[in-house]
PDB file of N, CA and C in Angstrom:
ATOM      1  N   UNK A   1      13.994  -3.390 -13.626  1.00  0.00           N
ATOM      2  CA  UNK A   1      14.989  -4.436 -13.717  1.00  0.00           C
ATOM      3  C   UNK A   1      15.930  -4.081 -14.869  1.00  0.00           C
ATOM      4  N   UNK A   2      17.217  -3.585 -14.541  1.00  0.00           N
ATOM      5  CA  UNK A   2      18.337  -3.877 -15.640  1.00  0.00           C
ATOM      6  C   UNK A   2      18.560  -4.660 -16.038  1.00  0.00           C
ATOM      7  N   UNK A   3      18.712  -4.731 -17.738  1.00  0.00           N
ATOM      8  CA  UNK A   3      19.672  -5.841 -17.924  1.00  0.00           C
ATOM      9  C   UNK A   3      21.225  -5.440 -18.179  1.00  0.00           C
ATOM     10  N   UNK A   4      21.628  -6.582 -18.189  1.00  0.00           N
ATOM     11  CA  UNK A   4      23.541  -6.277 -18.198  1.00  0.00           C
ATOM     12  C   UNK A   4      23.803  -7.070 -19.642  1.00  0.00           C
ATOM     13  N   UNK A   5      24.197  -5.823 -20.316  1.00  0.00           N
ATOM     14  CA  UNK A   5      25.040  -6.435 -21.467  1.00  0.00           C
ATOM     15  C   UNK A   5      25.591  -7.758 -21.520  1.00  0.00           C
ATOM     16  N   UNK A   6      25.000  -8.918 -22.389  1.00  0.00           N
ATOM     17  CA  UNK A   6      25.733  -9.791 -22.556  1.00  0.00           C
ATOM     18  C   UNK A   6      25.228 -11.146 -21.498  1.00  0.00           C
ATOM     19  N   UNK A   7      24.423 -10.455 -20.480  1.00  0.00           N
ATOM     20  CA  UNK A   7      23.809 -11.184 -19.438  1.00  0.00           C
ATOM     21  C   UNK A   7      22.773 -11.911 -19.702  1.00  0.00           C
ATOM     22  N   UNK A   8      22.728 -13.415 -19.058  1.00  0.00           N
ATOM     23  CA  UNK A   8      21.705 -14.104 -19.188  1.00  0.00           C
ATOM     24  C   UNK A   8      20.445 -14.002 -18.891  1.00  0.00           C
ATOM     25  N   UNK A   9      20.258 -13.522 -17.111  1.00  0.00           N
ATOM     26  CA  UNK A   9      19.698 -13.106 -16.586  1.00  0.00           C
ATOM     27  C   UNK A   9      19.935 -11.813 -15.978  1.00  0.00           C
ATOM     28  N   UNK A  10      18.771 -11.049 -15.953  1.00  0.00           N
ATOM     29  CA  UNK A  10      18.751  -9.729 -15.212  1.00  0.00           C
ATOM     30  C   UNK A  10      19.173  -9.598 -13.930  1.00  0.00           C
ATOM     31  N   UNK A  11      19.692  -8.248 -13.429  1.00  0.00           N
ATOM     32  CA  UNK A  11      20.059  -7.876 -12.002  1.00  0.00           C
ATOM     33  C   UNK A  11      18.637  -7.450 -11.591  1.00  0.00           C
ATOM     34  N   UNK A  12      18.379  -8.135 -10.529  1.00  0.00           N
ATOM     35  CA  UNK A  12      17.324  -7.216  -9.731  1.00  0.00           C
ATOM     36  C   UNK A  12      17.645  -6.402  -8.699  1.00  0.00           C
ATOM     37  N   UNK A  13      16.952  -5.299  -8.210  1.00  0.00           N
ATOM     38  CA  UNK A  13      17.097  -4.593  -7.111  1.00  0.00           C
ATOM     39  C   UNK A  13      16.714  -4.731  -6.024  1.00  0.00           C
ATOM     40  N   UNK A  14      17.394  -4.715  -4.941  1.00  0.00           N
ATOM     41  CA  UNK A  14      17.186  -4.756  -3.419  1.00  0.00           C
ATOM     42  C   UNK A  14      15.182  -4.844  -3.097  1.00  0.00           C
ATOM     43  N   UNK A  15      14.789  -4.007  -3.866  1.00  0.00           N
ATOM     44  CA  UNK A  15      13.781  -3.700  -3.281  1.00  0.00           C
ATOM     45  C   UNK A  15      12.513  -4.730  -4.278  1.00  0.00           C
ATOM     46  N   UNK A  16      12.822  -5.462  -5.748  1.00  0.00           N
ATOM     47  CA  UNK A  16      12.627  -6.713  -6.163  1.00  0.00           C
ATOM     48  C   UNK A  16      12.669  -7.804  -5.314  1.00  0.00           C
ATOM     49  N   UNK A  17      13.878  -8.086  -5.020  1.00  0.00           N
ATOM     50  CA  UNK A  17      14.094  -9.656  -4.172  1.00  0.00           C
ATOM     51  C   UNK A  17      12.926  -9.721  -2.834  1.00  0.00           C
ATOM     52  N   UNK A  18      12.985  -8.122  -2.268  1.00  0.00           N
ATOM     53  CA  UNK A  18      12.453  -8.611  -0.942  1.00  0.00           C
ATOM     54  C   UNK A  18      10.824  -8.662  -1.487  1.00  0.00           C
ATOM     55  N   UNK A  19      10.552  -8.361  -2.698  1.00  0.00           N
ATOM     56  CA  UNK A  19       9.187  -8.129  -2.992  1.00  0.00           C
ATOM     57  C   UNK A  19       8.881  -9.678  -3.522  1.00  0.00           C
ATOM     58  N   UNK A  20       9.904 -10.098  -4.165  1.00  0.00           N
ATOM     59  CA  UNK A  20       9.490 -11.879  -4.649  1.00  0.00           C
ATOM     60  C   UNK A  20       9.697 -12.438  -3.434  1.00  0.00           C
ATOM     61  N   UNK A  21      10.356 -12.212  -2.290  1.00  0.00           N
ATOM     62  CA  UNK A  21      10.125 -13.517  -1.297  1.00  0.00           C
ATOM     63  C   UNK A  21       8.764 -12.766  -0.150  1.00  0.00           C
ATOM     64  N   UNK A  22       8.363 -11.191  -0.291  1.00  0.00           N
ATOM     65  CA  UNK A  22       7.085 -11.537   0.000  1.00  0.00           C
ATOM     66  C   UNK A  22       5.884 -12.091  -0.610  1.00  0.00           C
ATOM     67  N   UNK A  23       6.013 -12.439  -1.829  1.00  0.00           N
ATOM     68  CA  UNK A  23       5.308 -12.548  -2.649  1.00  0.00           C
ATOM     69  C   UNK A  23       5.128 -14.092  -2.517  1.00  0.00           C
ATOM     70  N   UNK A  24       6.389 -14.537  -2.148  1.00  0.00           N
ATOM     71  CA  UNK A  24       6.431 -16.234  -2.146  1.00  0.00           C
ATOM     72  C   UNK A  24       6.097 -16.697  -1.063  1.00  0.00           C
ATOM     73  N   UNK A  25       5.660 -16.257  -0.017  1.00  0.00           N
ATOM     74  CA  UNK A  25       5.907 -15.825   1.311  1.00  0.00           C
ATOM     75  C   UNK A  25       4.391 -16.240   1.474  1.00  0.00           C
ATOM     76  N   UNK A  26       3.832 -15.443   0.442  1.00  0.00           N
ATOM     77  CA  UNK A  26       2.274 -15.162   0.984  1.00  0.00           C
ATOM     78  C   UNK A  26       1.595 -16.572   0.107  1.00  0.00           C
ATOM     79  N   UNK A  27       2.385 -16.656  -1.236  1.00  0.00           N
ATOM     80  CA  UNK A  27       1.771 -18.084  -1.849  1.00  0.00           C
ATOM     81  C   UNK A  27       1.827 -18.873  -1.424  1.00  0.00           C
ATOM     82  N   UNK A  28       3.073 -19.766  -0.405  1.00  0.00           N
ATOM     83  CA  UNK A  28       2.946 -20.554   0.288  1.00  0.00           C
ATOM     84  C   UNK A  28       2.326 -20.969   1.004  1.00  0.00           C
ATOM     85  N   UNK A  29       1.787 -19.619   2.339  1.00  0.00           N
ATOM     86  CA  UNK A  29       0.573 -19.682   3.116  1.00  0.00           C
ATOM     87  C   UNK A  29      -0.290 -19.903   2.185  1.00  0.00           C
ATOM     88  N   UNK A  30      -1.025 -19.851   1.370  1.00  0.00           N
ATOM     89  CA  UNK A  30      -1.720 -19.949   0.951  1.00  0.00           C
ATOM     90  C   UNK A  30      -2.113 -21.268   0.372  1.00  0.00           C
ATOM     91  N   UNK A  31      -0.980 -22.014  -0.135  1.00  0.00           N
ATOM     92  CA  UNK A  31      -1.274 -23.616  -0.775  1.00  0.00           C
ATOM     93  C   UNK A  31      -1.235 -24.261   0.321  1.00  0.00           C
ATOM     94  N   UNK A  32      -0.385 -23.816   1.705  1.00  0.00           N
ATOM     95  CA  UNK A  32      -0.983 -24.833   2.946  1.00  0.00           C
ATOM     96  C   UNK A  32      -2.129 -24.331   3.458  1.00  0.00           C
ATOM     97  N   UNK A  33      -2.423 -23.672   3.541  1.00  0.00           N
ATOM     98  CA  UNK A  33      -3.605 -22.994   4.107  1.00  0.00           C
ATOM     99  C   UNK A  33      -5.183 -23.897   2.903  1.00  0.00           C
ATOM    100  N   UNK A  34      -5.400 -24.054   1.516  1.00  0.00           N
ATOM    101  CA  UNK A  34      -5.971 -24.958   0.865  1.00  0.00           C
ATOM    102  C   UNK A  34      -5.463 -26.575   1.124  1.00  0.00           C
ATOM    103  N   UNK A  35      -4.433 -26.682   1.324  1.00  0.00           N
ATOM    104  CA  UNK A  35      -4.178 -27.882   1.443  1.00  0.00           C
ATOM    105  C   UNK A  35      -4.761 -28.417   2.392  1.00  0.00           C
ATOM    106  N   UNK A  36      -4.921 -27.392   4.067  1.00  0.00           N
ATOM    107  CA  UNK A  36      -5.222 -28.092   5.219  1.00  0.00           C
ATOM    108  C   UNK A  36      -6.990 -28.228   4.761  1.00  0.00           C
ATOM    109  N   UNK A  37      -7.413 -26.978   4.434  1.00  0.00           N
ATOM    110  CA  UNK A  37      -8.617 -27.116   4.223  1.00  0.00           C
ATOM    111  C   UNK A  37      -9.248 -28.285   3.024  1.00  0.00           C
ATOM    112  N   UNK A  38      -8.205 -28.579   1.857  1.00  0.00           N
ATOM    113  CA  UNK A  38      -8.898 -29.885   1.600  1.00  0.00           C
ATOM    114  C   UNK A  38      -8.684 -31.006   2.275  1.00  0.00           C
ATOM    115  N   UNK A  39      -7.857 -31.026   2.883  1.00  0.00           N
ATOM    116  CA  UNK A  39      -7.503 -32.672   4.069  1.00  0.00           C
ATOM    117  C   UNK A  39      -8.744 -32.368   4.748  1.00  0.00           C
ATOM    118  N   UNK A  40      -8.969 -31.186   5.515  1.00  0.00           N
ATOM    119  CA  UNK A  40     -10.249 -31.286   6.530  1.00  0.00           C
ATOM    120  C   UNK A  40     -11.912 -31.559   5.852  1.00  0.00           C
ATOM    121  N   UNK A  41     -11.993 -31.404   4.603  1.00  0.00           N
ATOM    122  CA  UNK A  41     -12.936 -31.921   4.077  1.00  0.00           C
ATOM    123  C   UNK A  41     -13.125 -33.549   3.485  1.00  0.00           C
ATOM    124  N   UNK A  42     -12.098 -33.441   3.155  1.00  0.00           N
ATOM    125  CA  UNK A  42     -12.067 -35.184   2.499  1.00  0.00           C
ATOM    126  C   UNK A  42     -11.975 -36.062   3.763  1.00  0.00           C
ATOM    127  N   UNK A  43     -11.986 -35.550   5.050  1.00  0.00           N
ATOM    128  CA  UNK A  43     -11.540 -36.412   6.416  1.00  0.00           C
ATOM    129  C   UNK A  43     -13.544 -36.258   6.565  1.00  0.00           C
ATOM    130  N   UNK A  44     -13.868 -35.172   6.303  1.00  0.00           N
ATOM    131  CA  UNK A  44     -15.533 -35.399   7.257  1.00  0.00           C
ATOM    132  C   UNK A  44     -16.708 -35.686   6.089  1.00  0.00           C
ATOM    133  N   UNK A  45     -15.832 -35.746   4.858  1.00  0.00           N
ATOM    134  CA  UNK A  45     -17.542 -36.394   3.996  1.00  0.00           C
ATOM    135  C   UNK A  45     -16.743 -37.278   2.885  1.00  0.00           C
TER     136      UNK A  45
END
């Protein structure tokens, strides 16, 4: 990750971005994927 003189935030590269939205991609599945599984427990005990 460069930074740019004077810049607030960094430039990321092509190959960054697509790596944070797989990354976000997979966390998401993942908090619905716990989520369903605690609804399906708190529903049967």
């Amino acid at each position: 990750m460069a930074w740019e003189q004077g810049g607030l935030f960094p430039k990321a590269s092509e190959q960054e971005i697509q790596r944070t939205k797989f990354l976000l991609g997979k966390y998401t599945s993942m908090i619905v994927c716990l989520t369903v599984l605690f609804v399906e427990r708190s529903m049967t005990g």
